[in-house]
PDB file of N, CA and C in Angstrom:
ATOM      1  N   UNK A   1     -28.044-192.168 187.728  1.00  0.00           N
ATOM      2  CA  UNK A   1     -26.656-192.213 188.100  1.00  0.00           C
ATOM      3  C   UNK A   1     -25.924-193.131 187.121  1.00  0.00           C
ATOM      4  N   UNK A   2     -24.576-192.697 187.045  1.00  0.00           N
ATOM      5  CA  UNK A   2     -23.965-193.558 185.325  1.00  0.00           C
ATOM      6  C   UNK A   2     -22.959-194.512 186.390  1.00  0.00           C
ATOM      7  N   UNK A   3     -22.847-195.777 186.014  1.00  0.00           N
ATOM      8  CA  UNK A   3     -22.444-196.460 186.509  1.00  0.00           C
ATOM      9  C   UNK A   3     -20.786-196.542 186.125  1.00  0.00           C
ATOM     10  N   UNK A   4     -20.077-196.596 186.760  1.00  0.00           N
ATOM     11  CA  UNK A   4     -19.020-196.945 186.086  1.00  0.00           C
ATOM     12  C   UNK A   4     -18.027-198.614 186.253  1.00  0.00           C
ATOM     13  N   UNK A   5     -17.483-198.942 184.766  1.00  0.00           N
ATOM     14  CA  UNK A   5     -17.059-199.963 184.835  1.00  0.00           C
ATOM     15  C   UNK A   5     -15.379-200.027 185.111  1.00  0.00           C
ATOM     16  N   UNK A   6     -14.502-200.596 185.692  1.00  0.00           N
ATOM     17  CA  UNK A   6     -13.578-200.387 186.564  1.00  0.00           C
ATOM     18  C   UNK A   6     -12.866-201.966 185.499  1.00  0.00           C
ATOM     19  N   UNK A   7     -11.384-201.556 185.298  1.00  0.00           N
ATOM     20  CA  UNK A   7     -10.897-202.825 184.688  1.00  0.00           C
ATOM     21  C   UNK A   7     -10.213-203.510 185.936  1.00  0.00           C
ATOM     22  N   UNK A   8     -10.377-205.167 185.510  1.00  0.00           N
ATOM     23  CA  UNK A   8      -9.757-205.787 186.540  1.00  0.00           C
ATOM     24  C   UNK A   8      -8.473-205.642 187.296  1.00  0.00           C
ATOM     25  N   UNK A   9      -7.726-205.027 186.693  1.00  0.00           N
ATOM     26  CA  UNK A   9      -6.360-204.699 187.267  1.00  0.00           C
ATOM     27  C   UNK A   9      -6.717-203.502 188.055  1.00  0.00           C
ATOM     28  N   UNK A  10      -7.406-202.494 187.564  1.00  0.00           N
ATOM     29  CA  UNK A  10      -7.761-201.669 188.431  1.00  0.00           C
ATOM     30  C   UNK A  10      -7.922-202.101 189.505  1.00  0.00           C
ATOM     31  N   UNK A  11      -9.371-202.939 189.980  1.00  0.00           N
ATOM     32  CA  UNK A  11      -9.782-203.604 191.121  1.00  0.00           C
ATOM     33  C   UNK A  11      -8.773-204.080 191.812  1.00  0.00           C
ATOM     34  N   UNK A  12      -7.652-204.688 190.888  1.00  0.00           N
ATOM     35  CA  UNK A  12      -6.600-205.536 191.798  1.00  0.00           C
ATOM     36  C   UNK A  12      -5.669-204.897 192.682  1.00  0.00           C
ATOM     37  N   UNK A  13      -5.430-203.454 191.451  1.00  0.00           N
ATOM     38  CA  UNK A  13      -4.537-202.575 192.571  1.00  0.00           C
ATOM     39  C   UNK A  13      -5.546-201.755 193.435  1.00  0.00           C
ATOM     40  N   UNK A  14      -6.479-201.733 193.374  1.00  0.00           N
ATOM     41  CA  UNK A  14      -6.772-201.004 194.399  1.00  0.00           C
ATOM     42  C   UNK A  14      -7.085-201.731 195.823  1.00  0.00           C
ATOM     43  N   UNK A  15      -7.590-202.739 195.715  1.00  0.00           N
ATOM     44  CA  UNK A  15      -7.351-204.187 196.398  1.00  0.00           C
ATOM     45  C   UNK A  15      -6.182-204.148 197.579  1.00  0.00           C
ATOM     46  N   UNK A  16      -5.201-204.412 196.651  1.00  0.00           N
ATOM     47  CA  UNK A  16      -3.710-204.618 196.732  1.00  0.00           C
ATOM     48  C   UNK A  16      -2.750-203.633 197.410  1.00  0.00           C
ATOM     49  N   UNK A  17      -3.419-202.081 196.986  1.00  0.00           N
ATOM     50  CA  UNK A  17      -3.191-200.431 197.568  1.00  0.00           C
ATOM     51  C   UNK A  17      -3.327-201.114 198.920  1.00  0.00           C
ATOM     52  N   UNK A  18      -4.950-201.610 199.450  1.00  0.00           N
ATOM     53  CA  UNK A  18      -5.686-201.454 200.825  1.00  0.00           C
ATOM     54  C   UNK A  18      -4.857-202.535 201.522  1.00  0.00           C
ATOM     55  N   UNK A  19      -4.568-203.353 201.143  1.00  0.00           N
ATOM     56  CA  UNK A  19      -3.857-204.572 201.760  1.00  0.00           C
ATOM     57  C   UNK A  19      -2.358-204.386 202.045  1.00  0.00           C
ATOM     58  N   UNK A  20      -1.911-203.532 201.149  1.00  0.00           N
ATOM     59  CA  UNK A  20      -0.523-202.758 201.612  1.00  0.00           C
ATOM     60  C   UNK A  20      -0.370-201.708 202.521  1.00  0.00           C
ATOM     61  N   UNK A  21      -1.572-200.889 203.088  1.00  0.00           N
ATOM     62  CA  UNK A  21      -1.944-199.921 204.028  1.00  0.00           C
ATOM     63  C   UNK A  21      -1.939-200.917 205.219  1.00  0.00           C
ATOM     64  N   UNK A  22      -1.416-200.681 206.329  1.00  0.00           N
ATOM     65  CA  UNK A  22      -1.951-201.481 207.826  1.00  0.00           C
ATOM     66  C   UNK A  22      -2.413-200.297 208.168  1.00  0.00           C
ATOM     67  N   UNK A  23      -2.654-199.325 208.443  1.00  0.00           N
ATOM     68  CA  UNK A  23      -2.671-197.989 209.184  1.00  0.00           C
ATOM     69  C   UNK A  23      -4.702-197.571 208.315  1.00  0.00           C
ATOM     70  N   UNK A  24      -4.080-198.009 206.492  1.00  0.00           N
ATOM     71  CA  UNK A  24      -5.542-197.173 206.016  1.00  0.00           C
ATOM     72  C   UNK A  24      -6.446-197.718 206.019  1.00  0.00           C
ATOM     73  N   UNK A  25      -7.506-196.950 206.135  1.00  0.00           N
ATOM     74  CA  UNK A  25      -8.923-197.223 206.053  1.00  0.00           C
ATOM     75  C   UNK A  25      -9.591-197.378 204.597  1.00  0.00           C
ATOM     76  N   UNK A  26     -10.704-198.252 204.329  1.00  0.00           N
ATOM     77  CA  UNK A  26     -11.479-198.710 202.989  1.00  0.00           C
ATOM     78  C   UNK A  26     -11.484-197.015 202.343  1.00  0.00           C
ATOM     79  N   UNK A  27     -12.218-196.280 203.681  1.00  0.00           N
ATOM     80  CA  UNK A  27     -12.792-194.768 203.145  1.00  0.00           C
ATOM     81  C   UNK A  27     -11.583-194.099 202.705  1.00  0.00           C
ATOM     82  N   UNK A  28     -10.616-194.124 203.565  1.00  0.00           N
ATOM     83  CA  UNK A  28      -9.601-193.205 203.281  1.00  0.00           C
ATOM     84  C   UNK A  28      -8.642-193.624 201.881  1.00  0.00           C
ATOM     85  N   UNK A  29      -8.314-195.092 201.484  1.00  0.00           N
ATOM     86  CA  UNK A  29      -8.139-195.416 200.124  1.00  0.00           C
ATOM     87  C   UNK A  29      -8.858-195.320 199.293  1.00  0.00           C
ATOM     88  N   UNK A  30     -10.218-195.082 198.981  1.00  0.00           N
ATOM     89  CA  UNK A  30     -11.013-194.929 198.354  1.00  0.00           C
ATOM     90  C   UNK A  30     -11.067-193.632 197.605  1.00  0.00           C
ATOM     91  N   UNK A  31     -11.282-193.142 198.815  1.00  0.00           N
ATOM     92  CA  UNK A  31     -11.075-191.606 198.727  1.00  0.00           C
ATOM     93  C   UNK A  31      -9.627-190.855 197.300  1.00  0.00           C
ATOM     94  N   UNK A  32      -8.447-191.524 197.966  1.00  0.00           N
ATOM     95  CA  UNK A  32      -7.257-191.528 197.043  1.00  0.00           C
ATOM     96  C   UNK A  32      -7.666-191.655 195.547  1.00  0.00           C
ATOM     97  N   UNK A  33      -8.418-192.626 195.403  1.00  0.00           N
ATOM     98  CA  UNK A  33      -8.410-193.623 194.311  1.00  0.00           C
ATOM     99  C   UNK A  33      -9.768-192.856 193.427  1.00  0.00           C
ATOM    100  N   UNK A  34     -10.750-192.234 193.764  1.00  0.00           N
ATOM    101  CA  UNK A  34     -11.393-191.652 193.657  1.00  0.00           C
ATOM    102  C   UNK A  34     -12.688-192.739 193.237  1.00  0.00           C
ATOM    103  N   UNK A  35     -12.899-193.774 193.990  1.00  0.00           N
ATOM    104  CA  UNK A  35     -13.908-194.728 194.117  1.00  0.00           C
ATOM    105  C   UNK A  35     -14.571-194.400 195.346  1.00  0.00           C
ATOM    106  N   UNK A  36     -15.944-195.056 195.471  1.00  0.00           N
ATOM    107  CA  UNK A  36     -16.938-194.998 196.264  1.00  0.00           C
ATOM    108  C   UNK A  36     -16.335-196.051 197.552  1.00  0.00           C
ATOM    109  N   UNK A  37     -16.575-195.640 198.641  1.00  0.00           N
ATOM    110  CA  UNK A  37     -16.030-196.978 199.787  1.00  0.00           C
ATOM    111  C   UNK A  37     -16.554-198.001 199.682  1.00  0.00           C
ATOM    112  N   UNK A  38     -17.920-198.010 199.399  1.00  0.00           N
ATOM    113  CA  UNK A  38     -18.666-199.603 199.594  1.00  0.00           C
ATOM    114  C   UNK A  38     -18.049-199.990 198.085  1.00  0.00           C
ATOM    115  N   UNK A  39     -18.033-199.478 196.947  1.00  0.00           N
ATOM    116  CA  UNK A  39     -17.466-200.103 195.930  1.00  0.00           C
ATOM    117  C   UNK A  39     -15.938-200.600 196.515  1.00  0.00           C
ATOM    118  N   UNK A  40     -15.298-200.017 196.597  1.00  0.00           N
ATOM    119  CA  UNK A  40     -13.853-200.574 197.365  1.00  0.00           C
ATOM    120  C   UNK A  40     -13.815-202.083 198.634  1.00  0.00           C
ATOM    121  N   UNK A  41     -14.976-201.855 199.435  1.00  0.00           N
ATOM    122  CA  UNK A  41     -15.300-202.599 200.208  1.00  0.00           C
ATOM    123  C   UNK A  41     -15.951-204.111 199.473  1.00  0.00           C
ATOM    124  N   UNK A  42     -16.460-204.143 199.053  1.00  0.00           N
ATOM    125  CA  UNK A  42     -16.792-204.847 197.115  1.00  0.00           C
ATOM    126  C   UNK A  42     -15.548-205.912 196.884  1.00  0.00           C
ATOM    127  N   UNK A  43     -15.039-204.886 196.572  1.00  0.00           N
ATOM    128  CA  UNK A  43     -13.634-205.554 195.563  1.00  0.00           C
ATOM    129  C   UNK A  43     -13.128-206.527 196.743  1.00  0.00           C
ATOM    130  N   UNK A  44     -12.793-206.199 198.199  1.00  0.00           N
ATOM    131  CA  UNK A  44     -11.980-206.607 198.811  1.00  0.00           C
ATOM    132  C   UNK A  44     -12.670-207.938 199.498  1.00  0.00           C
ATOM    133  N   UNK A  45     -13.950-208.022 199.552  1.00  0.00           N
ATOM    134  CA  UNK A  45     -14.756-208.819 199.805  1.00  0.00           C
ATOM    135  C   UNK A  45     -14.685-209.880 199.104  1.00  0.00           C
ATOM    136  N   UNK A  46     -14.715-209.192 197.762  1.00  0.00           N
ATOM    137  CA  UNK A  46     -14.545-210.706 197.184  1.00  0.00           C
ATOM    138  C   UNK A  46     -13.219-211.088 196.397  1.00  0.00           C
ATOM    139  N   UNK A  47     -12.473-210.376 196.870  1.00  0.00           N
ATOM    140  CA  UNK A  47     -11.237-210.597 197.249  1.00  0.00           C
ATOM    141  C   UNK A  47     -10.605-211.861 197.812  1.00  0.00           C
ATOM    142  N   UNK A  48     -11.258-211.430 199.457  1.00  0.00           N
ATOM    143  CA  UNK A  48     -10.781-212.271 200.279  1.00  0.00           C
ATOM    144  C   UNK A  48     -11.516-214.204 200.445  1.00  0.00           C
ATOM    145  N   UNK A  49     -13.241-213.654 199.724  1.00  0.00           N
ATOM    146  CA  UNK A  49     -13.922-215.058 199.347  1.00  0.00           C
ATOM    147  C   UNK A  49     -13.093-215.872 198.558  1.00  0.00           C
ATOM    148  N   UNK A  50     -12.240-215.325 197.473  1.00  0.00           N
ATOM    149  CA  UNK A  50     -11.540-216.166 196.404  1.00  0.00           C
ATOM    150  C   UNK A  50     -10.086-216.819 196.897  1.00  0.00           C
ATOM    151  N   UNK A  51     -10.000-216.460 198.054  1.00  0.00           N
ATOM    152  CA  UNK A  51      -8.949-216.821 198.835  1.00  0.00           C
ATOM    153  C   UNK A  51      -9.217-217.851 199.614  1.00  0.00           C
ATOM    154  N   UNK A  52     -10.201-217.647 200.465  1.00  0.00           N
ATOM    155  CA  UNK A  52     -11.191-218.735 201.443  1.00  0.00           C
ATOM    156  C   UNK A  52     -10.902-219.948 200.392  1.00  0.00           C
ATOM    157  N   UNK A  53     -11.680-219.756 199.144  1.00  0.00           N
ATOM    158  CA  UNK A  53     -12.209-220.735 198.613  1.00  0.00           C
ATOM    159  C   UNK A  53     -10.905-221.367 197.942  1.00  0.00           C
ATOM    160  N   UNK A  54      -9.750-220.792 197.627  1.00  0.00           N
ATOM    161  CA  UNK A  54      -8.248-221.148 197.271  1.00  0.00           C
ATOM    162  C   UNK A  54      -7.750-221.980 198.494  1.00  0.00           C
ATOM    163  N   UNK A  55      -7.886-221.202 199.430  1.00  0.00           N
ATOM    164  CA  UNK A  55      -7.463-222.325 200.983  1.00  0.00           C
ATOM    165  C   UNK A  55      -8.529-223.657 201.269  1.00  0.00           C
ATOM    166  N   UNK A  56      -9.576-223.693 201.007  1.00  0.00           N
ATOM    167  CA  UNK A  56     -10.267-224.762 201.080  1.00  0.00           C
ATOM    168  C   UNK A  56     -10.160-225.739 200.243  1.00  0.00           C
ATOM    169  N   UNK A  57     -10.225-225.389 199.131  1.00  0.00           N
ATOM    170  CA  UNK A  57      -9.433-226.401 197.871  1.00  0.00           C
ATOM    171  C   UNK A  57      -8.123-227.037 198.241  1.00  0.00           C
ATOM    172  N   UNK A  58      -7.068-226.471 198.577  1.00  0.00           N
ATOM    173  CA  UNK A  58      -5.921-227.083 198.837  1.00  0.00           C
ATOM    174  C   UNK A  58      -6.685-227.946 200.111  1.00  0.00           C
ATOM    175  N   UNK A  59      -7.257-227.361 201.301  1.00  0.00           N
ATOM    176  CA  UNK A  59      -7.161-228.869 202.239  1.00  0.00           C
ATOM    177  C   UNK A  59      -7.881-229.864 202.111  1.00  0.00           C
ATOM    178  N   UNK A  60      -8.748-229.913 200.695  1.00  0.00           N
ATOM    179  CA  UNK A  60      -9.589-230.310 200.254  1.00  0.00           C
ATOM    180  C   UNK A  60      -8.963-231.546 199.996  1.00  0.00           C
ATOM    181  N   UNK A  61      -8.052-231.187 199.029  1.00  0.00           N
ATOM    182  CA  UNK A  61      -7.225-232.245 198.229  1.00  0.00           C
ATOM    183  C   UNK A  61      -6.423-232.865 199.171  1.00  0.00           C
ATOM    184  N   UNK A  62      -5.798-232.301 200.253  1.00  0.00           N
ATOM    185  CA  UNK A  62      -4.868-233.594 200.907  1.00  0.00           C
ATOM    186  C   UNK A  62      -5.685-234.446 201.409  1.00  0.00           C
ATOM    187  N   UNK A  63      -6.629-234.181 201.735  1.00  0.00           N
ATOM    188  CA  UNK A  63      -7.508-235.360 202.748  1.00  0.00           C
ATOM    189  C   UNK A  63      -8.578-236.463 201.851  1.00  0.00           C
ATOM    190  N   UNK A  64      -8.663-236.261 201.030  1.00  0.00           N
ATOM    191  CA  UNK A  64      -9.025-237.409 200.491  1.00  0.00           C
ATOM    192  C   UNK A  64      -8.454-238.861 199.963  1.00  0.00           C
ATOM    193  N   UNK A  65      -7.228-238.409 199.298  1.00  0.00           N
ATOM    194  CA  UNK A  65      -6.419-239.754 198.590  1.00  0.00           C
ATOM    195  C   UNK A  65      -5.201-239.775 199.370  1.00  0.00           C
ATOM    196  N   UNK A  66      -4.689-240.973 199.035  1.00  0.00           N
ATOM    197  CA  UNK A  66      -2.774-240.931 199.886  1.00  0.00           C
ATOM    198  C   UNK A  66      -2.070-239.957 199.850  1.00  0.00           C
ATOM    199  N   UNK A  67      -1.028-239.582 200.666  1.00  0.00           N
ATOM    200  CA  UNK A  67      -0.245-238.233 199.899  1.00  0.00           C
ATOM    201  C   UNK A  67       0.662-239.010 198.993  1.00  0.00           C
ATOM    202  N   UNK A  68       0.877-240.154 198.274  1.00  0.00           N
ATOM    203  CA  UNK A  68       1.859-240.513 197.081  1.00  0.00           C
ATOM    204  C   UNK A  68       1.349-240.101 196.055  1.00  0.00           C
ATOM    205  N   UNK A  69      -0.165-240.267 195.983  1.00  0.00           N
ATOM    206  CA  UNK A  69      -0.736-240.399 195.129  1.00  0.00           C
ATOM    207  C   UNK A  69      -0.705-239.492 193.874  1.00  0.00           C
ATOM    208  N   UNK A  70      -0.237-240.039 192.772  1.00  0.00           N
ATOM    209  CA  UNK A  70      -0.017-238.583 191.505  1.00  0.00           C
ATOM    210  C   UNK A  70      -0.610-237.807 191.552  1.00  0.00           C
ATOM    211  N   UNK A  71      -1.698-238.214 191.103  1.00  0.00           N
ATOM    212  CA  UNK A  71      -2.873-236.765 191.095  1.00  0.00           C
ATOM    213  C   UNK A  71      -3.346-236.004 191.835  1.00  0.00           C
ATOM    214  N   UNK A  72      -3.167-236.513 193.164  1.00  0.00           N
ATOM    215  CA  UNK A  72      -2.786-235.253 194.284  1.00  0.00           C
ATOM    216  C   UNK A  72      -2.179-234.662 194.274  1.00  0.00           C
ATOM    217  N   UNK A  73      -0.926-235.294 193.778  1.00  0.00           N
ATOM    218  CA  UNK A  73       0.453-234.319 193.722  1.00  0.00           C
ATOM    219  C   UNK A  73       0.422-233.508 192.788  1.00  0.00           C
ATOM    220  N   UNK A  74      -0.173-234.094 191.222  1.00  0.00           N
ATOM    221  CA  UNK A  74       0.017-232.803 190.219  1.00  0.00           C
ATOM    222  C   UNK A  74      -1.434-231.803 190.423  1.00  0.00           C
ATOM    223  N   UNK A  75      -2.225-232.041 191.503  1.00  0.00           N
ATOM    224  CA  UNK A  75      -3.463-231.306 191.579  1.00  0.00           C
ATOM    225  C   UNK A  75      -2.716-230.267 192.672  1.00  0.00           C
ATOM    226  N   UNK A  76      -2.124-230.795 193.690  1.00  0.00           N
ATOM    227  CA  UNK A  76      -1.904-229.640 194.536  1.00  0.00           C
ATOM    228  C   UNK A  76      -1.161-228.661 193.681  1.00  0.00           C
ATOM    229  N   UNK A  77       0.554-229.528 193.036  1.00  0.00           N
ATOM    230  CA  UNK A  77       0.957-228.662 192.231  1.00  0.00           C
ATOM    231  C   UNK A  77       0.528-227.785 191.514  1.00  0.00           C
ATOM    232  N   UNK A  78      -0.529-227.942 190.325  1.00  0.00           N
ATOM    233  CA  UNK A  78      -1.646-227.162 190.181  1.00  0.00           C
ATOM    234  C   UNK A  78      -2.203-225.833 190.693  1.00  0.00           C
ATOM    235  N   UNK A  79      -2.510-225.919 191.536  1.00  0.00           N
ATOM    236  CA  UNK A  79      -3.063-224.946 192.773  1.00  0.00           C
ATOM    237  C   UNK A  79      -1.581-224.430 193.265  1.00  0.00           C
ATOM    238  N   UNK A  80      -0.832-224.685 193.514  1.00  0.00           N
ATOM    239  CA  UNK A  80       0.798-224.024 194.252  1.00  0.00           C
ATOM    240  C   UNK A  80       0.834-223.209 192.812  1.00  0.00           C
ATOM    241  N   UNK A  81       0.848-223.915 191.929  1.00  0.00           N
ATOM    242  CA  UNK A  81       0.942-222.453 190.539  1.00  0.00           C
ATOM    243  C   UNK A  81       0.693-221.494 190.214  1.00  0.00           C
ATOM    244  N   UNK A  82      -0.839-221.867 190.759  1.00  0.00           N
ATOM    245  CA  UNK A  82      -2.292-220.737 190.400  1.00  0.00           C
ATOM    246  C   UNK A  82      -1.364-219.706 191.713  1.00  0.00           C
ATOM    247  N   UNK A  83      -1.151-220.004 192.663  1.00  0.00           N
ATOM    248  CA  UNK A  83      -0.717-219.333 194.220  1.00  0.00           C
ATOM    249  C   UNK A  83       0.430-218.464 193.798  1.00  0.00           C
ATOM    250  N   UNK A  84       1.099-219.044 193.059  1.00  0.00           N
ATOM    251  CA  UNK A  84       2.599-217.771 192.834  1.00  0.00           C
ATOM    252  C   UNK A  84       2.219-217.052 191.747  1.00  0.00           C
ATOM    253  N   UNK A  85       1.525-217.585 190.820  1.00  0.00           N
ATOM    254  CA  UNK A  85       1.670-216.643 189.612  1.00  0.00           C
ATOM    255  C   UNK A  85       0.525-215.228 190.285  1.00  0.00           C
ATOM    256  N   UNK A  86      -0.474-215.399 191.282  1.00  0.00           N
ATOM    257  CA  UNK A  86      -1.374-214.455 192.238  1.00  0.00           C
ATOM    258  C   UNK A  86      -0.659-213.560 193.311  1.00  0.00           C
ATOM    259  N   UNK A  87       0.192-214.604 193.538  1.00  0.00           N
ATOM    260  CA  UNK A  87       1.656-213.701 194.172  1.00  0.00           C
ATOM    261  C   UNK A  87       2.526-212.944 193.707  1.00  0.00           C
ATOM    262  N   UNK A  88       2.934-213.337 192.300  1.00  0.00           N
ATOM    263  CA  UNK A  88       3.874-212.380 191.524  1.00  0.00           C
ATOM    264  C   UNK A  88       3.248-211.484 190.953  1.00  0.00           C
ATOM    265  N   UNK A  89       1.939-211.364 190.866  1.00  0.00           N
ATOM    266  CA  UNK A  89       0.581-210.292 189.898  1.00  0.00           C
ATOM    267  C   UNK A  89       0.958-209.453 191.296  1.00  0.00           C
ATOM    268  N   UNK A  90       0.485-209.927 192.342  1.00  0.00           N
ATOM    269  CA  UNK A  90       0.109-208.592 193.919  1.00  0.00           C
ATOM    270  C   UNK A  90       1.643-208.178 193.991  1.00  0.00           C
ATOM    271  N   UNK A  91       2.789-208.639 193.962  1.00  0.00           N
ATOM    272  CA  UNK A  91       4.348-208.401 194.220  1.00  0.00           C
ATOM    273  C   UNK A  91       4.340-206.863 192.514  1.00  0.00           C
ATOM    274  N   UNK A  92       3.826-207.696 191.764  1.00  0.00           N
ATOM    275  CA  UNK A  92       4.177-206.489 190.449  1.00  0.00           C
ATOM    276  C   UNK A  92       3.058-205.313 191.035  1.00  0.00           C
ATOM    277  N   UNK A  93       1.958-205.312 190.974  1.00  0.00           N
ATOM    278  CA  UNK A  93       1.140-204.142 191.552  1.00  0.00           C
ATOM    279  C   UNK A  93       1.136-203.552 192.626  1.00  0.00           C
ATOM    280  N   UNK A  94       2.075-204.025 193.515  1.00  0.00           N
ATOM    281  CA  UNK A  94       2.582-203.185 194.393  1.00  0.00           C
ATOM    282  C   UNK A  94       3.944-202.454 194.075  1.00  0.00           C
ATOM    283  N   UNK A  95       4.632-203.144 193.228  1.00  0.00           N
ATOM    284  CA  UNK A  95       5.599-202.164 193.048  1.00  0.00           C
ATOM    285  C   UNK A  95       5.319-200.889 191.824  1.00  0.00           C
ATOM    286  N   UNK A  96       4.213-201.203 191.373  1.00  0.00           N
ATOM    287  CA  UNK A  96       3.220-200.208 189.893  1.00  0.00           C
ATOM    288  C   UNK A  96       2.916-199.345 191.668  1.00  0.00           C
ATOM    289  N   UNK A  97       2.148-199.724 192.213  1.00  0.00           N
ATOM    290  CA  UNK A  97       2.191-198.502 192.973  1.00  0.00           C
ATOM    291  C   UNK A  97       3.268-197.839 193.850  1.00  0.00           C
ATOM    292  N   UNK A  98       3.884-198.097 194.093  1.00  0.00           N
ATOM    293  CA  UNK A  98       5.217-197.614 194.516  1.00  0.00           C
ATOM    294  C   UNK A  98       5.512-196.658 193.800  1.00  0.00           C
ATOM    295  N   UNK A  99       6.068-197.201 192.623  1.00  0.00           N
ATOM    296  CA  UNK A  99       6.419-196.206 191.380  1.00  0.00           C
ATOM    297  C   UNK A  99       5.717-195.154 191.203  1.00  0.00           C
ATOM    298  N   UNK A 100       4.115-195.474 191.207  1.00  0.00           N
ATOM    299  CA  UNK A 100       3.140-194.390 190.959  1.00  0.00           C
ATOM    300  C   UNK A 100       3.210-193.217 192.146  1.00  0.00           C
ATOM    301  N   UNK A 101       3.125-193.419 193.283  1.00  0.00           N
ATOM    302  CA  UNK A 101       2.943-192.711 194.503  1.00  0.00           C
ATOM    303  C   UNK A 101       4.561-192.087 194.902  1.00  0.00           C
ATOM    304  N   UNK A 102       5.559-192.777 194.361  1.00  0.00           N
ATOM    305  CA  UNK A 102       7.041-192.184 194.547  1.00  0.00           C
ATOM    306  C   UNK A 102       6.993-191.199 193.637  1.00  0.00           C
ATOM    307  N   UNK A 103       6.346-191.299 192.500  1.00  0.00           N
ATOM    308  CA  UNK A 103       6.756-190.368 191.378  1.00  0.00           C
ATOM    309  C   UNK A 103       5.541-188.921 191.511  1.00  0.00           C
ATOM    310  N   UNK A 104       4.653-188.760 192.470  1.00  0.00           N
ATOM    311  CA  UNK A 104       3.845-187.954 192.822  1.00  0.00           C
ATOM    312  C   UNK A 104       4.385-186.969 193.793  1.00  0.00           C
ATOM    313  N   UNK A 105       5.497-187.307 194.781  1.00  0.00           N
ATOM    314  CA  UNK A 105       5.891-186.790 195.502  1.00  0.00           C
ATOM    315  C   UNK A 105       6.789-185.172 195.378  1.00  0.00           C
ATOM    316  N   UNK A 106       6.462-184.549 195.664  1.00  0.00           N
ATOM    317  CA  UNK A 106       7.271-182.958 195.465  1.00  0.00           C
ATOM    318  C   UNK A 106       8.174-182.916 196.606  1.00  0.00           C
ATOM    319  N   UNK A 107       9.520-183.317 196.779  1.00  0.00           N
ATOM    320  CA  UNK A 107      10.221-183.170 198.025  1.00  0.00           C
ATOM    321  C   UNK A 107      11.426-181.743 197.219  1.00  0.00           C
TER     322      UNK A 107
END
């Protein structure tokens, strides 16, 4: 069986597709996308680990030093950065799919 390699943006929108569905299922986006479900199930998995581990870091950092303290402050800041610029990537690939799935439509 030939394996196939999937580019990261790929992964992201397809990710990003499933997380914009409340209604769809792993199988039934998958399906769309023409990926395997457990591969889809994959992506989103560790997806959501890199998130865990994004939320644990931040409460990581308040509880150790003062909250005056600089380097808390430019560490959280830090991390609030990493958070929007991950926000404005999922905000742009959802509107790449928008575009994509509006422009498929035969009305």
């Amino acid at each position: 069986m030939v394996m196939k390699v999937y580019s990261p943006e790929f992964k992201a929108d397809a990710v990003a597709l499933y997380l914009a569905e409340p209604g769809g299922t792993i199988r039934s986006v998958a399906d769309d996308l023409g990926v395997n479900h457990e591969t889809l199930r994959n992506w989103i998995s560790a997806h959501r680990a890199r998130q865990r581990e994004g939320a644990e870091s931040v409460r990581a950092v308040g509880s150790g030093a003062p909250v005056g303290s600089d380097t808390v402050l430019e560490q959280e800041n830090k991390q609030l950065r990493a958070r929007i610029r991950e926000l404005e990537l999922e905000r742009d690939i959802l509107r790449r799919a928008a575009k994509y799935f509006a422009g498929e439509t035969n009305w």
